[in-house]
Protein backbone atom coordinates (compact mmCIF):
# COMPACT_ATOMS: atom_id res chain seq x y z
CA UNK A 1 -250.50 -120.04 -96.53
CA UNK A 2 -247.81 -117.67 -96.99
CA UNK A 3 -245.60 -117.94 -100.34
CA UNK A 4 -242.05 -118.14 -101.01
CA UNK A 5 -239.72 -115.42 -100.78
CA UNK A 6 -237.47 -117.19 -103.09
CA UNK A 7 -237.93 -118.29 -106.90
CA UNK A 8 -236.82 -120.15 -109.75
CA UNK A 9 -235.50 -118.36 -112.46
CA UNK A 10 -234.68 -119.43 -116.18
CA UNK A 11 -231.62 -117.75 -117.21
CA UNK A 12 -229.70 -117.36 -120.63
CA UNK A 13 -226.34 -117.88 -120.74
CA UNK A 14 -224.26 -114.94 -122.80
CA UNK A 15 -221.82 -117.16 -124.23
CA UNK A 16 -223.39 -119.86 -125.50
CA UNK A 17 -226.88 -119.08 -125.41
CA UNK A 18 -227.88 -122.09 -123.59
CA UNK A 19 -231.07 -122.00 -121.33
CA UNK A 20 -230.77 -122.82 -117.69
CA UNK A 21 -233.25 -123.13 -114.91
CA UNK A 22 -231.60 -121.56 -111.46
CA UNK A 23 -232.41 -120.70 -108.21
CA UNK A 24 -232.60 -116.75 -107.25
CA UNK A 25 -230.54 -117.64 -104.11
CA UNK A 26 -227.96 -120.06 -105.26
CA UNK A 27 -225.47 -120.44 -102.75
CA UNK A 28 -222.94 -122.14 -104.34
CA UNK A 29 -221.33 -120.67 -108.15
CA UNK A 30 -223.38 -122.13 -111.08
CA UNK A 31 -221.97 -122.59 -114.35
CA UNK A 32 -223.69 -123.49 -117.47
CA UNK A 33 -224.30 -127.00 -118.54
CA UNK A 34 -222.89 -126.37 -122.28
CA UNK A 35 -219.67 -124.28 -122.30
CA UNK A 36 -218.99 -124.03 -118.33
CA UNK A 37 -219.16 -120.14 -117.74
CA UNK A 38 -220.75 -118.59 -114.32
CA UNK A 39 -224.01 -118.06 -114.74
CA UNK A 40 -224.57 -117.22 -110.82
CA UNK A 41 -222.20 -115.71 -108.19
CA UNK A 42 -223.73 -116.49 -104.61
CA UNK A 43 -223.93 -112.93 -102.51
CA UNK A 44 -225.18 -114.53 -99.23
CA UNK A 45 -228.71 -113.50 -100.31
CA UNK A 46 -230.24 -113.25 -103.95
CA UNK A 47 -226.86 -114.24 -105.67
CA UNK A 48 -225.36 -112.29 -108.87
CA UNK A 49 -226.91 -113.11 -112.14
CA UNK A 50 -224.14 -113.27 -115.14
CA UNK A 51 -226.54 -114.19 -117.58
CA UNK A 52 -229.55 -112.97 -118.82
CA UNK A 53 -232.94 -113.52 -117.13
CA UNK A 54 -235.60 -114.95 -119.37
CA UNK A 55 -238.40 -115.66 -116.98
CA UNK A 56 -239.15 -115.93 -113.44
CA UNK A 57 -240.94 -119.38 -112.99
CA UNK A 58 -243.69 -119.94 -110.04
């Protein structure tokens, strides 16, 4: 069985320091649940992480 290429990663926000759960290939802009700033700019592959990454989670 092969595994994903893909993961989950929990991600700190710099503003707020609110902690998010994300995926590494978001393709659409996420933005924090507390104070609304981009946590993830979609690329068309692994998108751009504005926040800090905590933990990858299998």
């Amino acid at each position: 069985m092969q595994k994903p290429k893909s993961k989950f990663i929990k991600v700190r926000c710099n503003d707020c320091e609110n902690e998010q759960a994300l995926f590494e290939k978001a393709s659409t802009t996420v933005h924090c649940h507390i104070c609304g700033s981009k946590l993830a700019i979609p690329r068309g592959g692994k998108a751009k992480i504005k926040g800090k990454i905590l933990e990858i989670i299998e």
